[in-house]
C-alpha atoms as a PDB file:
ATOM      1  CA  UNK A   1     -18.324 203.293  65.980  1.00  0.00           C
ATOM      2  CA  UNK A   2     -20.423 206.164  66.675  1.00  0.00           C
ATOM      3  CA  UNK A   3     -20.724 205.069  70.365  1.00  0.00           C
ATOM      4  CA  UNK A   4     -16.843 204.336  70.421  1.00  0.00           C
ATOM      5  CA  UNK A   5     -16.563 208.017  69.373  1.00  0.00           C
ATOM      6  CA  UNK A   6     -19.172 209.720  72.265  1.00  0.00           C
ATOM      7  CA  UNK A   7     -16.989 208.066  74.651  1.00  0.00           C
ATOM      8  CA  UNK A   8     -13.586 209.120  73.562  1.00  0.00           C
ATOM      9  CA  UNK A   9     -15.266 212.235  73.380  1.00  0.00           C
ATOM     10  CA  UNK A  10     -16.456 212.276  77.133  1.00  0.00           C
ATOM     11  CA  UNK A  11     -13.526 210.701  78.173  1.00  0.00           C
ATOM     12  CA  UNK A  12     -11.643 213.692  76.871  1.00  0.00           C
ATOM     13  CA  UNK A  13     -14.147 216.155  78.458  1.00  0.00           C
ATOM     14  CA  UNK A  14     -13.567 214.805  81.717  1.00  0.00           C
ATOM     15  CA  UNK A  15      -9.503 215.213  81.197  1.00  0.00           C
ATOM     16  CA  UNK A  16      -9.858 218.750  80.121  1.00  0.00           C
ATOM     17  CA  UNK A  17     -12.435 219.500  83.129  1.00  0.00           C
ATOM     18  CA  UNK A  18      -9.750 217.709  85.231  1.00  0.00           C
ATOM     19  CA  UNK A  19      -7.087 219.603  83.596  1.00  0.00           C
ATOM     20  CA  UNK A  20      -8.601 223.258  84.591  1.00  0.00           C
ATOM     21  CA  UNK A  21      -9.478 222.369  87.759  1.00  0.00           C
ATOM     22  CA  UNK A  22      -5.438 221.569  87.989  1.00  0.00           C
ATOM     23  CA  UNK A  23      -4.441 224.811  86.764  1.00  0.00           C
ATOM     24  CA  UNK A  24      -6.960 226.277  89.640  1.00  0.00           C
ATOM     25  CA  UNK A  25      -4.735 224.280  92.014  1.00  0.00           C
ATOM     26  CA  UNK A  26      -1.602 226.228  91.082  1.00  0.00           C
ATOM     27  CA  UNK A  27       0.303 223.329  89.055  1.00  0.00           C
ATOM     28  CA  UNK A  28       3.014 223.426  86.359  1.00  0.00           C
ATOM     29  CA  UNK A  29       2.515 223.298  82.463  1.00  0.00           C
ATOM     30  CA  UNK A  30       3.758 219.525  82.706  1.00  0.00           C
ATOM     31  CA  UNK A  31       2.093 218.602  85.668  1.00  0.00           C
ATOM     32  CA  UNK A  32      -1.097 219.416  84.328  1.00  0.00           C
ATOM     33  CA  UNK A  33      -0.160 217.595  81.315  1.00  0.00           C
ATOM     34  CA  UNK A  34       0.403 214.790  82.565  1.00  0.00           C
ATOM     35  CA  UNK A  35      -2.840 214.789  85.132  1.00  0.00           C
ATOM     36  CA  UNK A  36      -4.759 215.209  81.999  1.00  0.00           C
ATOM     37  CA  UNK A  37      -3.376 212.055  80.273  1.00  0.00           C
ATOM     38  CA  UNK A  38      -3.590 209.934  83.402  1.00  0.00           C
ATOM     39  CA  UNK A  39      -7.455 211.288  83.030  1.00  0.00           C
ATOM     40  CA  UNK A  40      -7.822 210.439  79.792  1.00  0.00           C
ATOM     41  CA  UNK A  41      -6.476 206.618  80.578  1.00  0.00           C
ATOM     42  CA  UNK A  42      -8.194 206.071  83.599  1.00  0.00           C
ATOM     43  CA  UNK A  43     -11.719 207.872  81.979  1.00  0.00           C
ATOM     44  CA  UNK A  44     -11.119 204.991  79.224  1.00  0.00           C
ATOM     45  CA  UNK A  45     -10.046 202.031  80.982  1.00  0.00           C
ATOM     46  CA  UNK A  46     -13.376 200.657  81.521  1.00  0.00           C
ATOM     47  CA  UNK A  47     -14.206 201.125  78.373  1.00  0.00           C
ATOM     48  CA  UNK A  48     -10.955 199.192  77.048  1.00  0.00           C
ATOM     49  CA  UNK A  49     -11.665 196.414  79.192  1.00  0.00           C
ATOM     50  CA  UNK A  50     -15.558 195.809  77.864  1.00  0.00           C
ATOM     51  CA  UNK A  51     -13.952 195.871  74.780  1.00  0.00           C
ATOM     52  CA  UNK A  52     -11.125 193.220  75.574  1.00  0.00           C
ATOM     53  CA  UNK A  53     -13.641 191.199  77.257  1.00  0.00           C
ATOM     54  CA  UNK A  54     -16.271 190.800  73.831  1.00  0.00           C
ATOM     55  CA  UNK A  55     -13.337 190.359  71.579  1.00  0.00           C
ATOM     56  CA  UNK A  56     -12.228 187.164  74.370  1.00  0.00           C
ATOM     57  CA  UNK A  57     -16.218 186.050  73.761  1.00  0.00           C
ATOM     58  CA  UNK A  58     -16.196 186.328  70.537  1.00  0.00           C
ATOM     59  CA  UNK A  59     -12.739 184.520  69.693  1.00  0.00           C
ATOM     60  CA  UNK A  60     -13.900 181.281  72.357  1.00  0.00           C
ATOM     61  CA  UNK A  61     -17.246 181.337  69.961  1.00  0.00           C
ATOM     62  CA  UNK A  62     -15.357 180.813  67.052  1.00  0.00           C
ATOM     63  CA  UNK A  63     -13.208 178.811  68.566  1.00  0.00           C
ATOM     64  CA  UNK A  64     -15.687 176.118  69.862  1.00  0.00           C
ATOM     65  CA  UNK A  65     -17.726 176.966  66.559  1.00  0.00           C
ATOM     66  CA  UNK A  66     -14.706 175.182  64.916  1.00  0.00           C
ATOM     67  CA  UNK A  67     -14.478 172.764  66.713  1.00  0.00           C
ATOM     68  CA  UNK A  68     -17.700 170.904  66.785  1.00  0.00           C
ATOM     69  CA  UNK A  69     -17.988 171.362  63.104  1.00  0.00           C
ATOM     70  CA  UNK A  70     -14.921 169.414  63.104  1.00  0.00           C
ATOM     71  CA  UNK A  71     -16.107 166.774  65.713  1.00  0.00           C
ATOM     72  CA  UNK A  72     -19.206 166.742  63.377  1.00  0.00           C
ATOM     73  CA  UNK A  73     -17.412 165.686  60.756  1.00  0.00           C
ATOM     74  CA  UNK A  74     -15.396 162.419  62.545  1.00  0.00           C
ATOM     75  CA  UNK A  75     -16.556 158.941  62.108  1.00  0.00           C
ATOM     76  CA  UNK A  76     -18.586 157.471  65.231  1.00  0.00           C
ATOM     77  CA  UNK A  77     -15.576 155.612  66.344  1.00  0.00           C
ATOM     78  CA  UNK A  78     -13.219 158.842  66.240  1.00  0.00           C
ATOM     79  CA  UNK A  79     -15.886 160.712  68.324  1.00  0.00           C
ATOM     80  CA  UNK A  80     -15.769 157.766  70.523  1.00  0.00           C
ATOM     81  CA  UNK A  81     -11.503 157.928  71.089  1.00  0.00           C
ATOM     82  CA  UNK A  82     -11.791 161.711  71.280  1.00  0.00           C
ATOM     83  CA  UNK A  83     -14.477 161.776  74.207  1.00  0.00           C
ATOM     84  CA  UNK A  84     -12.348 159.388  75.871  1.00  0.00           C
ATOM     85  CA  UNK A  85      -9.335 161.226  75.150  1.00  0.00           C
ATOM     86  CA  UNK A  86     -10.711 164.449  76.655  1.00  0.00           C
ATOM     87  CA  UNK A  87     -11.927 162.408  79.533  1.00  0.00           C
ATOM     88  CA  UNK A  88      -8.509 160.989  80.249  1.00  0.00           C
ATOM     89  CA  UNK A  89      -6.884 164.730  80.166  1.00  0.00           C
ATOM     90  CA  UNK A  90      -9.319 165.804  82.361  1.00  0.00           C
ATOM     91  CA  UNK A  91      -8.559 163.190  85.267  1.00  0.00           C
ATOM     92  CA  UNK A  92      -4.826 163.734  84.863  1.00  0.00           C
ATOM     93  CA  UNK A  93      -5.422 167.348  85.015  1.00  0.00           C
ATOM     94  CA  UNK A  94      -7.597 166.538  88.631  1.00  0.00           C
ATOM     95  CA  UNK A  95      -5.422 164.380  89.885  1.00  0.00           C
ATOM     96  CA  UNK A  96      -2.461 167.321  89.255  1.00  0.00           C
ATOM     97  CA  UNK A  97      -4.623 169.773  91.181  1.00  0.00           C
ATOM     98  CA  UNK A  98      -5.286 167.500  94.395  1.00  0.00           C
ATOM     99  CA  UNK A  99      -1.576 166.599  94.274  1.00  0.00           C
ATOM    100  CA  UNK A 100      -0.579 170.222  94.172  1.00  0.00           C
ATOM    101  CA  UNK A 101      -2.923 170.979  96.540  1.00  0.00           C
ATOM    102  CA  UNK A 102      -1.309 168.421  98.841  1.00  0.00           C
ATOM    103  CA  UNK A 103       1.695 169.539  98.070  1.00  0.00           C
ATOM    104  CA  UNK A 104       0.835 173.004  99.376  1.00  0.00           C
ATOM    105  CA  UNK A 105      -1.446 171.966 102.645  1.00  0.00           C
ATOM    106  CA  UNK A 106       1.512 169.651 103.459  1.00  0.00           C
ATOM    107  CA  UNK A 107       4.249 173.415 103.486  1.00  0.00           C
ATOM    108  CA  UNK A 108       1.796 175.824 105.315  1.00  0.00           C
ATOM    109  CA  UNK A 109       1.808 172.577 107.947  1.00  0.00           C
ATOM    110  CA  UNK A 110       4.974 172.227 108.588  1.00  0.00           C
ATOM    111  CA  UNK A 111       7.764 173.193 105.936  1.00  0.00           C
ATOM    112  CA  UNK A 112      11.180 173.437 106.713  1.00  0.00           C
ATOM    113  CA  UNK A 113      11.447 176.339 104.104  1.00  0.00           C
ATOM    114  CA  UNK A 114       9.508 179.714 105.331  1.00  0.00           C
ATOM    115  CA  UNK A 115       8.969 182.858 103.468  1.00  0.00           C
ATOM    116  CA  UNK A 116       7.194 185.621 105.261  1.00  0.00           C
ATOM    117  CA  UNK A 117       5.945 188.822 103.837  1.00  0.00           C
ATOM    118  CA  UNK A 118       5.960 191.210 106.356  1.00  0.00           C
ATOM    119  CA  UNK A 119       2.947 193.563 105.507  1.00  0.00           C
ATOM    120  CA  UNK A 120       3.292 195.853 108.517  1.00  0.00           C
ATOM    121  CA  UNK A 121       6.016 197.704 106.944  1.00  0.00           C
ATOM    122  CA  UNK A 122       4.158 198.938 104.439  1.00  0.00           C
ATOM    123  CA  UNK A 123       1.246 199.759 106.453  1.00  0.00           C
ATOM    124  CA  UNK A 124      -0.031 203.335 106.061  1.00  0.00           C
ATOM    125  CA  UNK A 125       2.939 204.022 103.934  1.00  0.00           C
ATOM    126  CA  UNK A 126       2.176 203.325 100.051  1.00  0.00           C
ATOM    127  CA  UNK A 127       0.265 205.241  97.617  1.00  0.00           C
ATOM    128  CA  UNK A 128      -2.992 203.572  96.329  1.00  0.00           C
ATOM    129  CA  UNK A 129      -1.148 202.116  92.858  1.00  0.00           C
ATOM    130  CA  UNK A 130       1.714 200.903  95.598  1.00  0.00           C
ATOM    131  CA  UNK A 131      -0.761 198.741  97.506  1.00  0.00           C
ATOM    132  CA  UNK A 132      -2.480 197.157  94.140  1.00  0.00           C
ATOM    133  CA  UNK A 133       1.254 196.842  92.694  1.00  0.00           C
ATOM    134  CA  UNK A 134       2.374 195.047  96.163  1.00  0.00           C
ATOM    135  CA  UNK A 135      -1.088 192.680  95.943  1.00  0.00           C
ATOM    136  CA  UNK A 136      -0.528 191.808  92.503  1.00  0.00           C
ATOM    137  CA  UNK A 137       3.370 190.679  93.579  1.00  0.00           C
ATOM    138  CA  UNK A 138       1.491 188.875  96.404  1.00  0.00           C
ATOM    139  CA  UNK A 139      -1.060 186.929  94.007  1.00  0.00           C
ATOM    140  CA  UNK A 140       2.252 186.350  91.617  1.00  0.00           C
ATOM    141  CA  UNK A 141       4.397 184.555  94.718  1.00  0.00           C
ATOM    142  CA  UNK A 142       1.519 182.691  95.728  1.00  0.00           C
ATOM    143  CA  UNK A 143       1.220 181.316  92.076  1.00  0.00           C
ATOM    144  CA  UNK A 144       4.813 180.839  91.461  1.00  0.00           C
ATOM    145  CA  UNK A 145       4.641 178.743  95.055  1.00  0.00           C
ATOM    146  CA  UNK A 146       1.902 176.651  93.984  1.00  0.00           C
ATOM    147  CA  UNK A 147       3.425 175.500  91.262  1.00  0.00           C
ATOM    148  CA  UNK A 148       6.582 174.667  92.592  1.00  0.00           C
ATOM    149  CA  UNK A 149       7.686 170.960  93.181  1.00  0.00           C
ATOM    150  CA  UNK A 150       8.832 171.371  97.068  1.00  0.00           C
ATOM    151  CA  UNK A 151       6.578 174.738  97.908  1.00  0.00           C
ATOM    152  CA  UNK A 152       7.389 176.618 100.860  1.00  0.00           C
ATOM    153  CA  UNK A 153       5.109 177.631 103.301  1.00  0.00           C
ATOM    154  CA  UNK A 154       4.429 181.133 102.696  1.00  0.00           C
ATOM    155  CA  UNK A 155       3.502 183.605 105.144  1.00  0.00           C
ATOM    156  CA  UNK A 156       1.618 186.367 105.279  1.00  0.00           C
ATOM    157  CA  UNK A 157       2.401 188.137 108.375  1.00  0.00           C
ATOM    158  CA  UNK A 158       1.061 191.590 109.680  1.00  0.00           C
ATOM    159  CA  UNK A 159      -2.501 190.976 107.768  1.00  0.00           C
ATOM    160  CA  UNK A 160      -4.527 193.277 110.239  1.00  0.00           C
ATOM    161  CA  UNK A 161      -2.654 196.203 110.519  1.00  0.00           C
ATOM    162  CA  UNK A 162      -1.346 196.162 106.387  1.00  0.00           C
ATOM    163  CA  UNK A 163      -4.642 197.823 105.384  1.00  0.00           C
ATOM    164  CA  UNK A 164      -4.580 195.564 102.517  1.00  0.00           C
ATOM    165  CA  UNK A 165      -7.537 193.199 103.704  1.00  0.00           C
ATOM    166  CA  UNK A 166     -10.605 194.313 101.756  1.00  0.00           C
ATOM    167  CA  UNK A 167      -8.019 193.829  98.692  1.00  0.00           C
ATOM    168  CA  UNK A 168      -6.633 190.437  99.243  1.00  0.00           C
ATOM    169  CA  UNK A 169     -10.430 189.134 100.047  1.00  0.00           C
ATOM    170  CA  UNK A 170     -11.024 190.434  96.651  1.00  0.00           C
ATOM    171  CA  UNK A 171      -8.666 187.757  94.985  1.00  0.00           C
ATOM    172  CA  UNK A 172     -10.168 184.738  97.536  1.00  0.00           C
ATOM    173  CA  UNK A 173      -6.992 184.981  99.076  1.00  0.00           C
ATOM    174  CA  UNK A 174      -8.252 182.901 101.908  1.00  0.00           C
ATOM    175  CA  UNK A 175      -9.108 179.787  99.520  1.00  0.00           C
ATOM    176  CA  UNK A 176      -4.584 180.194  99.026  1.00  0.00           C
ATOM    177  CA  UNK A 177      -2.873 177.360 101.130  1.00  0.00           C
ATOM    178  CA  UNK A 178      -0.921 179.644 102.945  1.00  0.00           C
ATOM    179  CA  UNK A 179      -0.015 180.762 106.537  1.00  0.00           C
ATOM    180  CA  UNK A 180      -2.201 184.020 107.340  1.00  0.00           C
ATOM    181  CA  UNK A 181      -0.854 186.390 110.544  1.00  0.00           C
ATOM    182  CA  UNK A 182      -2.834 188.777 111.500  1.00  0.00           C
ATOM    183  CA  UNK A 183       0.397 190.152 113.970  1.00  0.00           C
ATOM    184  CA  UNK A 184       3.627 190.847 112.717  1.00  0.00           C
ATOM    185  CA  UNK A 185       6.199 188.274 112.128  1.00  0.00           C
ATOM    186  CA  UNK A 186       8.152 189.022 115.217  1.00  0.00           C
ATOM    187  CA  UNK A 187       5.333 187.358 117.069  1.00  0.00           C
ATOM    188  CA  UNK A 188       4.550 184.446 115.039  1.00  0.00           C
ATOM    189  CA  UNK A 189       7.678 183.583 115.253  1.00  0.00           C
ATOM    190  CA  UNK A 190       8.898 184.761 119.058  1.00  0.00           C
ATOM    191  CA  UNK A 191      10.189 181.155 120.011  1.00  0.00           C
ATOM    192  CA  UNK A 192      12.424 181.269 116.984  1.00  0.00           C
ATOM    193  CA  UNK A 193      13.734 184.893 116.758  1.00  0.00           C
ATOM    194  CA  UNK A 194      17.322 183.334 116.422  1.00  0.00           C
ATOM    195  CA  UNK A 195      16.481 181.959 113.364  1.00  0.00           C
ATOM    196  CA  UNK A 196      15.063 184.670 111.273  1.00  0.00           C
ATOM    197  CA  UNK A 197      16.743 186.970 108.370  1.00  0.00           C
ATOM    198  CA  UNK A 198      15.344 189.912 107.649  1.00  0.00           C
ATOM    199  CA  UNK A 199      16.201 190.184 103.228  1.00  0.00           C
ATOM    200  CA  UNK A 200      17.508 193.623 102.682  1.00  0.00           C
ATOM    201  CA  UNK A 201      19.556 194.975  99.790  1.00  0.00           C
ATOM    202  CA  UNK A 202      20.998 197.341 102.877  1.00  0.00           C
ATOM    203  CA  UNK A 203      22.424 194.559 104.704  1.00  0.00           C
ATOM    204  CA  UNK A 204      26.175 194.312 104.829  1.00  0.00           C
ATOM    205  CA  UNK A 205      25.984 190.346 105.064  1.00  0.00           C
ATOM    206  CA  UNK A 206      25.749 188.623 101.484  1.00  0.00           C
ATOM    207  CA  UNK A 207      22.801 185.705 101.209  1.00  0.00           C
ATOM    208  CA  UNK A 208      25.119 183.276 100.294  1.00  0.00           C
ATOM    209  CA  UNK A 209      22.819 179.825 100.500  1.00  0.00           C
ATOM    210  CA  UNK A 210      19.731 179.357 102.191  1.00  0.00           C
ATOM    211  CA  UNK A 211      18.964 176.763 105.137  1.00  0.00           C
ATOM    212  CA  UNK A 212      16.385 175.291 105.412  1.00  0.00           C
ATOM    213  CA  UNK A 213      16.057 175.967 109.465  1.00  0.00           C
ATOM    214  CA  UNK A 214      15.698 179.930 108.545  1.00  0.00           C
ATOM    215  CA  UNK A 215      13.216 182.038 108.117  1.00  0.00           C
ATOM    216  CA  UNK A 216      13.229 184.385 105.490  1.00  0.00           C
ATOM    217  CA  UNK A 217      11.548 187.868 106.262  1.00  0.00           C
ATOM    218  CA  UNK A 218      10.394 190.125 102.866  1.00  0.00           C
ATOM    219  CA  UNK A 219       9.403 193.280 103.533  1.00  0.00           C
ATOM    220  CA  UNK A 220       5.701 193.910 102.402  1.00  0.00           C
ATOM    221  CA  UNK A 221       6.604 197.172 100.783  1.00  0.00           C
ATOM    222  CA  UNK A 222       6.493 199.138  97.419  1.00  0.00           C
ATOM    223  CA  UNK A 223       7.407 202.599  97.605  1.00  0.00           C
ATOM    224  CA  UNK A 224       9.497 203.285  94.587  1.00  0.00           C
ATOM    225  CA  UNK A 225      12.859 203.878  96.901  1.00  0.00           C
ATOM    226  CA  UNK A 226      11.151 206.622  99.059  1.00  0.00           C
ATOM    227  CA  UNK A 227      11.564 205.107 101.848  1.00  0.00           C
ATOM    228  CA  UNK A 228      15.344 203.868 102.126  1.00  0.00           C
ATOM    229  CA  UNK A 229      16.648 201.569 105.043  1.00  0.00           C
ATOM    230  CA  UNK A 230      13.401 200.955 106.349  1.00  0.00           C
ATOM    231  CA  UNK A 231      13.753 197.199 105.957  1.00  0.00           C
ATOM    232  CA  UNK A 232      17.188 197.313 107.873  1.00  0.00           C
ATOM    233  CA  UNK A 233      15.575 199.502 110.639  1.00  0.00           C
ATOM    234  CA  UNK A 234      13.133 197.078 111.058  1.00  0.00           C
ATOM    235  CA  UNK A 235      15.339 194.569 111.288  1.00  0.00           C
ATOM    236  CA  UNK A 236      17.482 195.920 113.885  1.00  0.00           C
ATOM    237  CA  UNK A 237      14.412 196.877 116.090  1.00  0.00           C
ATOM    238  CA  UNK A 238      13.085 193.608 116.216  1.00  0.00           C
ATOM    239  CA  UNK A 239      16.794 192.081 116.956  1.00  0.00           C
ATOM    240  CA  UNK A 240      16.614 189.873 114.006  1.00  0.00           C
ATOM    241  CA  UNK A 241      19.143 189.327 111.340  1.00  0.00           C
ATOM    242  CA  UNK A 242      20.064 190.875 108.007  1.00  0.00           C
END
């Protein structure tokens, strides 16, 4: 507890020092107030997450603690159907993987259905939070793909020039079964130009179904609406669809 206590109370010396030096930089009442709480958060994140992380050790200790004094407690012959039960969950459970895994080496192949995310037009545009926000959205597609009965192949288009590289190779993202660009979609897919749509809420066409012979162009973008139209302009400089 005592420790707990230094470290709110450093945490809270680094927001005030952070808070002064805003004052020095000419800021409002409110602006200051709020830098100091965002350096009071980020000054006690780590420690949050050391704590989150002992409390998840010590709840799978109990957990398994449980358990084998349960699995103690069976007969030989119910130890016997339980190790076999466990053993025939765990095959299923393999053979689900490889079949997913199939599943999504089959798409990036040669799907009918693509999804690109163009990252170039986001490049040197978003705010540090923006990129981790738009990687996280990345990671959550990918997921959401990967479990899907018919996935599509998903591509990730613009890769180089996105500046998001040293954060994507921090989730493995080259272990994902998925289409990697390192150009921009427009010359991925040059032979094909006719059939892409560009998805923006600033198009005055309505996506009414989807066809499986498109190809469906996100922007790789979060900016909190500052930058408005982009995705259209895009659109309309590469001569693609909307």
């Amino acid at each position: 507890a005592d420790a707990d206590a230094d470290a709110d109370a450093d945490a809270d010396a680094d927001a005030d020092a952070d808070a002064d030096a805003a004052e020095g930089e000419g800021l409002s009442k409110s602006q200051r107030k709020k830098r100091a709480r965002q350096a009071r958060w980020e000054a006690k994140k780590a420690q949050r997450k050391a704590q989150e992380k002992q409390q998840r050790q010590l709840a799978k200790r109990h957990h398994l603690q449980e358990r084998q004094a349960w699995f103690d407690g069976l007969s030989e012959e119910q130890r016997a159907d339980v190790k076999a039960a466990s053993a025939a969950a765990r095959d299923a459970r393999q053979r689900g993987k490889q079949q997913q895994r199939e599943r999504l080496a089959a798409a990036a192949e040669g799907s009918e259905w693509h999804v690109v995310v163009d990252l170039a037009l986001g490049a040197g545009r978003m705010q540090p939070k923006e990129a981790k926000s738009l990687v996280q959205q990345l990671r959550s597609c990918y997921a959401a793909n990967r479990r899907a009965e018919r996935p599509a192949c998903l591509v990730l288009a613009g890769v180089q020039e996105s500046g998001l590289e040293a954060q994507l190779e921090a989730l493995r993202y080259r272990d994902w079964h998925l289409v990697r660009q390192p150009a921009s979609f427009q010359h991925a897919y040059q032979d094909r130009l006719q059939d892409v749509v560009y998805l923006t809420a600033d198009s005055e066409v309505e996506l009414q179904d989807l066809s499986p012979r498109e190809v469906y162009v996100v922007g790789g973008l979060v900016d909190r609406n500052r930058f408005k139209g982009l995705a259209a302009s895009a659109a309309a400089e590469h001569r693609v669809r909307t």
